[in-house]
Protein backbone atom coordinates (compact mmCIF):
# COMPACT_ATOMS: atom_id res chain seq x y z
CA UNK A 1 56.14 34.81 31.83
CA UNK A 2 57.83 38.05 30.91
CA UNK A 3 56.18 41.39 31.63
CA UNK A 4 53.20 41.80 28.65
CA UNK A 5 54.98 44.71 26.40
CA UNK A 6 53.16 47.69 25.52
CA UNK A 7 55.41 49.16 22.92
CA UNK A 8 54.33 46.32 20.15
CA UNK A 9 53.88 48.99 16.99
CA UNK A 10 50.90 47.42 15.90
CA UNK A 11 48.23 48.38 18.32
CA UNK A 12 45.33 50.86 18.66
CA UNK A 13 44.52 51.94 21.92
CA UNK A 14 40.50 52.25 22.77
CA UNK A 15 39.88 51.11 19.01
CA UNK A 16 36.39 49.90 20.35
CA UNK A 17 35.07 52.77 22.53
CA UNK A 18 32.23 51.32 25.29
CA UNK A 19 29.67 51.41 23.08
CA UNK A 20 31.34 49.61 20.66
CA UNK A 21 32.49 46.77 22.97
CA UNK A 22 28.58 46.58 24.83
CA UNK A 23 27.10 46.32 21.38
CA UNK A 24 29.63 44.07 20.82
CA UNK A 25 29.03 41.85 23.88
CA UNK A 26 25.44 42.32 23.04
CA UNK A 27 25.74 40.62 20.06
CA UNK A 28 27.90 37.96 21.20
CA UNK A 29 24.99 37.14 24.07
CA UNK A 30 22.15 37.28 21.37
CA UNK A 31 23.43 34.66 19.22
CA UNK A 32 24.87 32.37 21.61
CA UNK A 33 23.80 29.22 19.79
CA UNK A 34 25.94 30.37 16.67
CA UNK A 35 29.15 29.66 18.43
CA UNK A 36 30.66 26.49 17.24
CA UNK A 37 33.43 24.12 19.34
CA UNK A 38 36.89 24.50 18.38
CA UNK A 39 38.59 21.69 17.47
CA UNK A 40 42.04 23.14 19.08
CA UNK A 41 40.42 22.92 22.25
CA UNK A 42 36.42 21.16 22.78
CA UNK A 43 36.05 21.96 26.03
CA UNK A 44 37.33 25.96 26.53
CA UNK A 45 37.81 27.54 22.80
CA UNK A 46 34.39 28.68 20.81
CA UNK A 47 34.35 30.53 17.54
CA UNK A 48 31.23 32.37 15.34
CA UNK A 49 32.39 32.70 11.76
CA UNK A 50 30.82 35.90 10.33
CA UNK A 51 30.05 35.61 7.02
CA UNK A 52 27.87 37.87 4.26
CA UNK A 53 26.62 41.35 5.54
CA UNK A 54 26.96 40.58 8.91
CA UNK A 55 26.46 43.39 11.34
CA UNK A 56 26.77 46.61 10.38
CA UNK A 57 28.68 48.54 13.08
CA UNK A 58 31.52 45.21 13.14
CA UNK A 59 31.73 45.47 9.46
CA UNK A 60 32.14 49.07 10.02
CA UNK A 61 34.65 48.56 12.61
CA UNK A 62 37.05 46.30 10.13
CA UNK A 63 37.55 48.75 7.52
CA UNK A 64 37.86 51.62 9.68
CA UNK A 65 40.92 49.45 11.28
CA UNK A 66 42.21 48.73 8.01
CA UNK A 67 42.42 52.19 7.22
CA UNK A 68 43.79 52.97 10.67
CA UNK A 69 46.45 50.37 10.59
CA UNK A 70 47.46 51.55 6.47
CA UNK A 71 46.12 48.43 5.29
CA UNK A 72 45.46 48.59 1.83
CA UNK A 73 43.82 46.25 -1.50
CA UNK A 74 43.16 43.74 1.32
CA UNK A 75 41.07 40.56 0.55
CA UNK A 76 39.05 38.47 3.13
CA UNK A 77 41.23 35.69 4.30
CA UNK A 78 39.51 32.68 2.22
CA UNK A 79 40.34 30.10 5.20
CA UNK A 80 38.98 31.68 8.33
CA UNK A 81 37.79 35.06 7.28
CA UNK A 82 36.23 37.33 9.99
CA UNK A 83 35.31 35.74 13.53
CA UNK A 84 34.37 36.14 16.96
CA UNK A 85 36.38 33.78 19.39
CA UNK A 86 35.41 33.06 22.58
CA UNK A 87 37.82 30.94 25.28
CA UNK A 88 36.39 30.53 28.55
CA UNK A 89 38.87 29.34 32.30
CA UNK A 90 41.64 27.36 30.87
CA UNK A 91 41.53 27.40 28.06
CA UNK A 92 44.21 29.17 25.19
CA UNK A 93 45.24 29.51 21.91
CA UNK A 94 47.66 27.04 20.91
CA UNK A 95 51.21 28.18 19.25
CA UNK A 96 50.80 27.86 15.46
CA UNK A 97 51.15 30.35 12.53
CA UNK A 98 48.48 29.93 9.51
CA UNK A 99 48.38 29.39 6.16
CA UNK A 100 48.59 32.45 3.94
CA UNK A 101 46.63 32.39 0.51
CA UNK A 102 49.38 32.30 -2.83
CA UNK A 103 51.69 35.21 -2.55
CA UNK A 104 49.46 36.50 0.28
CA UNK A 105 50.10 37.21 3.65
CA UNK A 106 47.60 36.57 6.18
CA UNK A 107 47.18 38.96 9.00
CA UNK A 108 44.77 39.58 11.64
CA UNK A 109 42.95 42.15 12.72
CA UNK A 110 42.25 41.79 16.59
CA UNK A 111 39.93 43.61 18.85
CA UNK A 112 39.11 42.62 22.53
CA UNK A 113 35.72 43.35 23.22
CA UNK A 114 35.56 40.80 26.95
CA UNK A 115 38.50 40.59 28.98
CA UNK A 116 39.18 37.44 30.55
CA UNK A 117 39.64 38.05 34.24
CA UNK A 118 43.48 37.30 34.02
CA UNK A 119 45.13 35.78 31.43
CA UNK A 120 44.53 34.87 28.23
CA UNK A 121 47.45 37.62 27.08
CA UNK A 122 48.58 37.67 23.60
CA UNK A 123 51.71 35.99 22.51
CA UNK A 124 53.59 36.98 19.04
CA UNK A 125 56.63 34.88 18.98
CA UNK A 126 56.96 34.05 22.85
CA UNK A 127 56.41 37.76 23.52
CA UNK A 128 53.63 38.96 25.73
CA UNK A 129 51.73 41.79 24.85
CA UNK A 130 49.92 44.34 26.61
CA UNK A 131 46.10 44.36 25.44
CA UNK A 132 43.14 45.78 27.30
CA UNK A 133 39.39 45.43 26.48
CA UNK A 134 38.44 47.79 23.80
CA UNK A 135 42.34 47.60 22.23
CA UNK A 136 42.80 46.56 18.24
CA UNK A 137 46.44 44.86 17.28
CA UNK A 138 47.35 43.81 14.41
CA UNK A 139 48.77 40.41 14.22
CA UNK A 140 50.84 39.23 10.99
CA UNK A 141 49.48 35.20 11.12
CA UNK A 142 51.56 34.21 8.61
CA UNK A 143 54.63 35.10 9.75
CA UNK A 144 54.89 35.01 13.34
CA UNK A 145 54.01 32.32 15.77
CA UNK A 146 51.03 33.68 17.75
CA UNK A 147 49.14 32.10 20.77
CA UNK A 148 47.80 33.48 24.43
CA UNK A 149 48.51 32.40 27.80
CA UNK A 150 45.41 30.35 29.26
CA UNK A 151 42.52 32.70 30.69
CA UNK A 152 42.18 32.53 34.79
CA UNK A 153 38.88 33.45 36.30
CA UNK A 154 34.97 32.73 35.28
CA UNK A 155 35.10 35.38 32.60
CA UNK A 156 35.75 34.11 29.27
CA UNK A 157 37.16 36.66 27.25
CA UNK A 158 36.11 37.28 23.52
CA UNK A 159 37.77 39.03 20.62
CA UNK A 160 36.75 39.81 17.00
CA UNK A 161 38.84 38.94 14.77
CA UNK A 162 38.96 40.30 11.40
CA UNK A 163 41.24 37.84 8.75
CA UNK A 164 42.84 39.59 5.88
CA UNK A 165 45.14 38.76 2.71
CA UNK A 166 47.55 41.16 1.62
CA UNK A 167 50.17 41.64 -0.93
CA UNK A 168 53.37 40.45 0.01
CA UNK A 169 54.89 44.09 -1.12
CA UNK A 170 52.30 45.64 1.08
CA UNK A 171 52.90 43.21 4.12
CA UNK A 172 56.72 43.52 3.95
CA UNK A 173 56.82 46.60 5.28
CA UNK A 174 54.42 45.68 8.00
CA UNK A 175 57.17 42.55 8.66
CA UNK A 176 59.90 44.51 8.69
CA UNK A 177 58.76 47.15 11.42
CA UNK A 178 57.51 43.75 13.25
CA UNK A 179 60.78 42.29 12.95
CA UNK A 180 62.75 45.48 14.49
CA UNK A 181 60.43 45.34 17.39
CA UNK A 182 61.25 42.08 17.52
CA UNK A 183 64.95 42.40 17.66
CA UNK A 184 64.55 45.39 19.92
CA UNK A 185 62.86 43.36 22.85
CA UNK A 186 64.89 40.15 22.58
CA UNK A 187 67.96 42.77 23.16
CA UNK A 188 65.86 44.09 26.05
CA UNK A 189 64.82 40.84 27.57
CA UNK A 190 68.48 39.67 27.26
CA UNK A 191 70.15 42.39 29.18
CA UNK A 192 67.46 41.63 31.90
């Protein structure tokens, strides 16, 4: 695998400050028995779908990432909505782009709150990228091909994930400064 890039334009560095991420991870222990198998993957992949007023500070969290990121007249994604994922040694997420809602785009609000021990590194498009616990990216669902490498170590690592619909007029901006980056490391990777 190719270095993990850490010029991707959509990330926030230290989105989730450590209180954030140990409430966070408090949370996540709490309500263990909410976490549901993943059909991807049975044996490594776990998911808690967070639905209604859920907690405050995470709800918090998503719209003061929206904002951050420029998001704007957002929906909640109607398939998956807001989760926390959990993937524990060896397991990954599989390559696959979703479904976006009518003349929506789906994209993905990301933020690491457990680092796996290795692994378990972000993929948009075959492209590694550079995360570390407490880091938000944004990842456009719809349109790119998305998927991690599988996590090494006993640590699983956990991330909420915050699913959102926007306009396509909103999100083509967004794709368009994805697909320069895009270009831009292919053209890097190429003269390597």
């Amino acid at each position: 695998m190719d270095t993990p890039c850490d010029a991707y334009p959509f990330i926030i560095r230290q989105a989730g400050d450590a209180g954030f991420v140990a409430h966070a991870q408090e949370l996540i222990r709490r309500n263990a028995g909410a976490f549901r198998r993943n059909v991807q993957d049975l044996d490594h992949r776990q998911y808690w779908t967070l639905t209604g007023d859920y907690d405050p500070q995470l709800m918090a969290k998503k719209h003061e990432l929206a904002e951050r990121f420029g998001l704007k007249d957002w929906v909640l994604d109607p398939l998956f909505g807001d989760l926390i994922g959990r993937i524990s040694e060896g397991g990954a997420v599989h390559s696959h782009i979703d479904a976006q809602s009518g003349t929506r785009m789906h994209v993905r609000i990301n933020l690491l709150v457990r680092a796996a021990e290795a692994g378990c590194v972000p993929l948009l498009d075959d492209i590694p990228i550079a995360i570390a616990q407490g880091d938000a990216w944004l990842n456009l669902a719809s349109h790119c091909c998305h998927a991690t490498t599988p996590v090494i170590g006993g640590t699983a690592r956990s991330v909420i994930s915050y699913g959102l619909q926007l306009d396509h007029v909103e999100g083509f901006g967004l794709y368009s400064r994805y697909l320069v980056w895009k270009k831009a490391h292919e053209k890097t990777s190429i003269a390597a």
